[in-house]
C-alpha atoms as a PDB file:
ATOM      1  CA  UNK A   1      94.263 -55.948 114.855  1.00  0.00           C
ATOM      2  CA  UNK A   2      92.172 -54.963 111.678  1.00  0.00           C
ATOM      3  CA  UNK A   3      92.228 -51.239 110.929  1.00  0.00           C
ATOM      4  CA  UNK A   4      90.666 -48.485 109.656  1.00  0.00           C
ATOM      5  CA  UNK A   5      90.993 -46.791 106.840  1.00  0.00           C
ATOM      6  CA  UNK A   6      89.888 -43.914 103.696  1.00  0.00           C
ATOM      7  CA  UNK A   7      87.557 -45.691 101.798  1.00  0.00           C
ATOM      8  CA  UNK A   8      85.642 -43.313  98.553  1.00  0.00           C
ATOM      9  CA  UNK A   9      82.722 -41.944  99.818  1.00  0.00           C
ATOM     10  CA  UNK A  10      79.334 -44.125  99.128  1.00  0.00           C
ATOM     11  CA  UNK A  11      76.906 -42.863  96.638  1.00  0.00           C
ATOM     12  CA  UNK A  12      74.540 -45.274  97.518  1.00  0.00           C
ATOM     13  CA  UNK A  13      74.287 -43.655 101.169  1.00  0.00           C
ATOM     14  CA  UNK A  14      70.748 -41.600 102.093  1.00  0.00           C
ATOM     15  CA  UNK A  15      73.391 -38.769 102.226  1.00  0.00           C
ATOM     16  CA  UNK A  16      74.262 -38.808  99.061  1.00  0.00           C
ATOM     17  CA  UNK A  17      72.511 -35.436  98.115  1.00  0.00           C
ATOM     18  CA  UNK A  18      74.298 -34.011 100.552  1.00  0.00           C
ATOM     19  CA  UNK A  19      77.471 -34.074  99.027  1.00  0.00           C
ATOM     20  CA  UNK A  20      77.835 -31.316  97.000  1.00  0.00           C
ATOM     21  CA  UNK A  21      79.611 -28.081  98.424  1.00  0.00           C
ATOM     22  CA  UNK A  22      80.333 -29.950 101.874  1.00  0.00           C
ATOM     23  CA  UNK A  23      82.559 -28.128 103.935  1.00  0.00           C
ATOM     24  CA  UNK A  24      83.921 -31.987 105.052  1.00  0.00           C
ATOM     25  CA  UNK A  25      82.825 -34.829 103.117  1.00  0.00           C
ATOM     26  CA  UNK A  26      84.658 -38.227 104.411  1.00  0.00           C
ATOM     27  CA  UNK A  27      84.224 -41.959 104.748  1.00  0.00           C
ATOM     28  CA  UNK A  28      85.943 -44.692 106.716  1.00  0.00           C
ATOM     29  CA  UNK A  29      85.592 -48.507 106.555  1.00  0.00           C
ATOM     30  CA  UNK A  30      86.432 -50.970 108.868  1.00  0.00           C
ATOM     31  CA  UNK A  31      86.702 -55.479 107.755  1.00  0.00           C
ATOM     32  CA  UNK A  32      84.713 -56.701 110.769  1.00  0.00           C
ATOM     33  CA  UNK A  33      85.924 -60.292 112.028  1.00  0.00           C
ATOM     34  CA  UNK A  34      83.887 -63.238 111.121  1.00  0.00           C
ATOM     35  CA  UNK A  35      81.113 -63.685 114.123  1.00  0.00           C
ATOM     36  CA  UNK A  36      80.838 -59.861 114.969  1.00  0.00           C
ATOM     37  CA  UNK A  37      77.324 -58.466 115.484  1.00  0.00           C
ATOM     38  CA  UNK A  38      75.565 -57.672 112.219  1.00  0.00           C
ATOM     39  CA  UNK A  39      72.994 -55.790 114.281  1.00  0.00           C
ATOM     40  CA  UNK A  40      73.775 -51.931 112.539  1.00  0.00           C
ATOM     41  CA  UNK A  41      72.778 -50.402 115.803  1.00  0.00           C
ATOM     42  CA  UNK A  42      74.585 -52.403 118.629  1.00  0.00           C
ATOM     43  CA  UNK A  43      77.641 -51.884 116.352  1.00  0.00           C
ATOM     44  CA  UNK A  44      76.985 -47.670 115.909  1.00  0.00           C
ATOM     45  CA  UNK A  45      76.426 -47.612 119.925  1.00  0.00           C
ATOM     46  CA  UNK A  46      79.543 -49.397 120.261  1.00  0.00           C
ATOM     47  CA  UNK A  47      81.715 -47.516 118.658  1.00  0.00           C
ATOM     48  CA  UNK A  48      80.012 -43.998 119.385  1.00  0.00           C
ATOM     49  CA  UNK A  49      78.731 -44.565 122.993  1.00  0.00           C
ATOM     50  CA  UNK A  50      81.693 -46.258 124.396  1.00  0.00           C
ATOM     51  CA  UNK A  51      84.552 -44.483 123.495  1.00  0.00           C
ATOM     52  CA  UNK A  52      88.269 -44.619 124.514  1.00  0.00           C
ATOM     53  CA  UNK A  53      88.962 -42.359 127.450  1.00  0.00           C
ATOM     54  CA  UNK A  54      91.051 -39.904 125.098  1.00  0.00           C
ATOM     55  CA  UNK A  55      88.024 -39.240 122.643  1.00  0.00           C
ATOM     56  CA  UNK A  56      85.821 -38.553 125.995  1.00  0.00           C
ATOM     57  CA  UNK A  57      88.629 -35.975 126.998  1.00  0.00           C
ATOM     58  CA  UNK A  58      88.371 -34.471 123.717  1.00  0.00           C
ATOM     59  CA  UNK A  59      85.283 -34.108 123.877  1.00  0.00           C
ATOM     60  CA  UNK A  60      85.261 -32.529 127.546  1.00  0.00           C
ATOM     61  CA  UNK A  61      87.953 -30.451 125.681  1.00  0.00           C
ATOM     62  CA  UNK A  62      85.265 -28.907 123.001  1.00  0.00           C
ATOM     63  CA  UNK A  63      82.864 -28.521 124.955  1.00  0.00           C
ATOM     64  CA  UNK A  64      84.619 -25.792 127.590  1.00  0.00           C
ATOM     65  CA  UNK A  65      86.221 -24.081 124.427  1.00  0.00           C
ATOM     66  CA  UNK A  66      83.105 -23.804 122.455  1.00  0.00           C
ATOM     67  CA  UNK A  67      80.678 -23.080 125.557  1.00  0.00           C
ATOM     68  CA  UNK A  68      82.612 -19.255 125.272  1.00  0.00           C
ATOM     69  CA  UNK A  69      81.363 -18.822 122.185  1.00  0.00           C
ATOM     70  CA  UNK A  70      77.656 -19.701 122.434  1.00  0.00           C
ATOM     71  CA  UNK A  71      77.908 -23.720 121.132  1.00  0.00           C
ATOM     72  CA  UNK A  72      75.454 -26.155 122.817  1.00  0.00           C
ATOM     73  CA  UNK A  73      77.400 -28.826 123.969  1.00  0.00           C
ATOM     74  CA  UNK A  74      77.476 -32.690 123.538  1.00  0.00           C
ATOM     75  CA  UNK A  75      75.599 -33.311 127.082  1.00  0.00           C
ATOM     76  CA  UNK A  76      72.957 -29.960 125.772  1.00  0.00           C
ATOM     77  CA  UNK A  77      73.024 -32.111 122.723  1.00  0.00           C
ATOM     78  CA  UNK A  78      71.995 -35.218 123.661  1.00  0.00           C
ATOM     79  CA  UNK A  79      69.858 -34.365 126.258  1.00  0.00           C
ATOM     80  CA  UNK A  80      67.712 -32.464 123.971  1.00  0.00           C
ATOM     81  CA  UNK A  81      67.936 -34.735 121.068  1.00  0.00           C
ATOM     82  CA  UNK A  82      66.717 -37.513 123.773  1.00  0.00           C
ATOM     83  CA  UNK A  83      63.820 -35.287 124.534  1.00  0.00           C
ATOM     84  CA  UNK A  84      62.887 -35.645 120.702  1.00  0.00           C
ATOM     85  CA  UNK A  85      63.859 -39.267 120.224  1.00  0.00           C
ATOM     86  CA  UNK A  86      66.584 -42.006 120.529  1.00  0.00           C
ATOM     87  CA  UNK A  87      70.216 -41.125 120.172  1.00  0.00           C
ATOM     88  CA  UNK A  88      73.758 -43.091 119.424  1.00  0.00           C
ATOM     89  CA  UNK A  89      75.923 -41.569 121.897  1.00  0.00           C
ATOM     90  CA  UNK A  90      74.525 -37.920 122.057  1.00  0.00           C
ATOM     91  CA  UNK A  91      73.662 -37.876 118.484  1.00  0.00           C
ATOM     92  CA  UNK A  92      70.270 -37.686 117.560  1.00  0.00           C
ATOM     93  CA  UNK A  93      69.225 -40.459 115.537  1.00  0.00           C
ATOM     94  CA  UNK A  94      67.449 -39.476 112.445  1.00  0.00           C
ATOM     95  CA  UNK A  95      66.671 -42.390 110.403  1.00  0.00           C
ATOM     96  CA  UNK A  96      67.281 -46.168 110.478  1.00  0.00           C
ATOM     97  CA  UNK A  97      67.036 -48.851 107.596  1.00  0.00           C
ATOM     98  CA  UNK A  98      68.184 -52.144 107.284  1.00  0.00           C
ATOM     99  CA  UNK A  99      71.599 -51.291 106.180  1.00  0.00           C
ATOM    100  CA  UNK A 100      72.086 -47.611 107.165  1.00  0.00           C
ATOM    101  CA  UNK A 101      71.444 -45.419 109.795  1.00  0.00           C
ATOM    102  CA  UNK A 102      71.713 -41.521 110.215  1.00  0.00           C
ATOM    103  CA  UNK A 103      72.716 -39.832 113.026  1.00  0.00           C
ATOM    104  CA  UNK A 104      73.353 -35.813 112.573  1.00  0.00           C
ATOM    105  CA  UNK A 105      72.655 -32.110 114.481  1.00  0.00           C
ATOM    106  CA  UNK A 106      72.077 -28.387 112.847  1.00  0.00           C
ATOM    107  CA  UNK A 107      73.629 -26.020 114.660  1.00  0.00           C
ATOM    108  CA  UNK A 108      73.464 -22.425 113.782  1.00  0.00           C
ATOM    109  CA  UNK A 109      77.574 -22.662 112.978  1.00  0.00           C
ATOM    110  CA  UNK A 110      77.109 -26.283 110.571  1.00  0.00           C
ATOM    111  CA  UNK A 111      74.936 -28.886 110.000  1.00  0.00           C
ATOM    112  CA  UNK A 112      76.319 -32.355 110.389  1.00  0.00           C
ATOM    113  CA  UNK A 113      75.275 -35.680 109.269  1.00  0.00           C
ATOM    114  CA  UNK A 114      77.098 -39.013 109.858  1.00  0.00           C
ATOM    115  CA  UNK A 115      76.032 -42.050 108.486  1.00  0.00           C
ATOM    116  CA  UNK A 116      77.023 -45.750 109.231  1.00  0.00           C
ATOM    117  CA  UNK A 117      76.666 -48.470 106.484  1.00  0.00           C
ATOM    118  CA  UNK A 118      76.987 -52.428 106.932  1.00  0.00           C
ATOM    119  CA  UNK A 119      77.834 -53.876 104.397  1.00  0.00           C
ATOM    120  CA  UNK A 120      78.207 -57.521 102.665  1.00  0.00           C
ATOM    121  CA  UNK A 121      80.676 -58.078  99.969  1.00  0.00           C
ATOM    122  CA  UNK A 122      80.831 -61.107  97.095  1.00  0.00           C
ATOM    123  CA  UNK A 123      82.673 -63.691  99.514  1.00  0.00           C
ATOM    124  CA  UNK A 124      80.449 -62.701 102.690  1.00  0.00           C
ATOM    125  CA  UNK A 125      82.679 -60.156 104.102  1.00  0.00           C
ATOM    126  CA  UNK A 126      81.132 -57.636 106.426  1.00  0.00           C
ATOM    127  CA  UNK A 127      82.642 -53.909 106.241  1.00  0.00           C
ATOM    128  CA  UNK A 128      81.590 -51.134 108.623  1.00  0.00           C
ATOM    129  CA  UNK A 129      81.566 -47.812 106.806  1.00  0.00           C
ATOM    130  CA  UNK A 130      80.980 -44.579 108.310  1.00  0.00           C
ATOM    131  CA  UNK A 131      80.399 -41.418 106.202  1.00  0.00           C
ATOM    132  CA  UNK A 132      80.651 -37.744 107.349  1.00  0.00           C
ATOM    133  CA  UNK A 133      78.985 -34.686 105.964  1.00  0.00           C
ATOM    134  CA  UNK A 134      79.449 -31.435 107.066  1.00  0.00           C
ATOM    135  CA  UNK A 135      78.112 -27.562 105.893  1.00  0.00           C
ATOM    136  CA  UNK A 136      79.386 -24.752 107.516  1.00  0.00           C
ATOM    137  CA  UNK A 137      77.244 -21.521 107.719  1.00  0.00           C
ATOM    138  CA  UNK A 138      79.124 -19.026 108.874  1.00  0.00           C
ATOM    139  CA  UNK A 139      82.823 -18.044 109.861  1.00  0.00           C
ATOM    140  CA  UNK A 140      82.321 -19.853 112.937  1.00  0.00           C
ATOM    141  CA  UNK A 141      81.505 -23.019 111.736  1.00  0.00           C
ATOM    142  CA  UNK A 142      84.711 -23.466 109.149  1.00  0.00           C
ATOM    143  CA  UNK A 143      87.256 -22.333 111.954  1.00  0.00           C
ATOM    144  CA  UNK A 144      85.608 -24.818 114.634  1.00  0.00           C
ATOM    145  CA  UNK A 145      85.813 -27.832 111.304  1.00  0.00           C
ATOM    146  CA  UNK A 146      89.245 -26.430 110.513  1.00  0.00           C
ATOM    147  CA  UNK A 147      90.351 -26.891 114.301  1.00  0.00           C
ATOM    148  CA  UNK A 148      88.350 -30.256 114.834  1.00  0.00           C
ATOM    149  CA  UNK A 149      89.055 -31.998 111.579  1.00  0.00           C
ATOM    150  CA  UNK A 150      91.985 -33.987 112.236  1.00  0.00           C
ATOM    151  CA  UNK A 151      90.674 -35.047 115.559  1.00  0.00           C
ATOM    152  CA  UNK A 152      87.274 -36.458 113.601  1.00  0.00           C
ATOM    153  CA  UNK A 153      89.757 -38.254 111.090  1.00  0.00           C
ATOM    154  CA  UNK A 154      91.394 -40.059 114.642  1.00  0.00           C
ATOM    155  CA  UNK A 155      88.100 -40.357 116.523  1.00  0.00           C
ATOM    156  CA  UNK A 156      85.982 -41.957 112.700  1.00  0.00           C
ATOM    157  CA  UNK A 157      88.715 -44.331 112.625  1.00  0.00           C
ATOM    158  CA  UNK A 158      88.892 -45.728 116.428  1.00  0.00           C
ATOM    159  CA  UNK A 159      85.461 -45.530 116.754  1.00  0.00           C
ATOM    160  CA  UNK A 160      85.122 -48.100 113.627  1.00  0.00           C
ATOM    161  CA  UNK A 161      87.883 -50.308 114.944  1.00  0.00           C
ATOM    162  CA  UNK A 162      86.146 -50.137 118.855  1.00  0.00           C
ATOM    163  CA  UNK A 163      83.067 -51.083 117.122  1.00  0.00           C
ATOM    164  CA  UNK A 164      84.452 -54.248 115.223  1.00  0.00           C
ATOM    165  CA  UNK A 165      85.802 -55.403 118.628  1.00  0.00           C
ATOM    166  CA  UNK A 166      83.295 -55.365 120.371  1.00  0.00           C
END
């Protein structure tokens, strides 16, 4: 099974500018197999709208904790940002190009943007790349990324390898 892994952040992504003084800045890149979907979309709904049953429990998990402390949660999430627009899982989507597209929410604790690159090396090799940017704002927001952050290093990581399966 092809994995995941720490790959340097992109400075070619649309996020780019948003790099400086992020509270988490981090990208992950996947080697997808030779006939996987090259359709940028399908492959970010894969991997963020069918996730493993432990990332769902997580999830579940967040949501109760942070609902005591005033956080909307994923389903208040999506179901707004659906409202607005299209979403990848219950992230609103925010811009789409050929090879990147931006998914990302502001919350009054952090802002967060995560974008997800295809892209094609010298020999024809496809790579999956996703890139996460995150501010903080307030006390709030860097205990919830200090508690969360190893969990997003796990989920970035499956998520990329569920994608390249499917």
């Amino acid at each position: 099974m092809i994995k995941a892994h720490a790959v340097p952040v992109p400075y070619d992504s649309v996020l780019a500018p948003l790099y400086v003084g992020a509270d988490l800045l981090d990208a992950y890149a996947i080697q997808l197999p030779v006939g996987a979907n090259d359709d940028l979309e399908v492959l970010a709904r894969a991997g963020f709208e069918r996730q493993a049953w432990w990332i769902r429990a997580l999830t579940r998990v967040r949501d109760a904790i942070m609902a005591t402390v005033g956080v909307k949660s994923s389903r208040a999430i999506g179901a707004a940002a659906a409202a607005r627009g299209p979403v990848i899982g219950f992230f609103p989507l925010l811009s789409k190009s050929v090879g990147e597209l931006v998914v990302g929410e502001d919350d009054r604790h952090l802002d967060f943007r995560v974008a997800i690159l295809l892209r094609t090396g010298a020999a024809g090799a496809r790579e999956l790349v996703v890139v996460t940017v995150v501010h903080c704002h307030n006390r709030l927001g860097r205990t919830y990324l200090a508690v969360i952050a190893p969990f997003h290093r796990l989920i970035a990581r499956a998520s990329l390898e569920h994608a390249a399966r499917s």
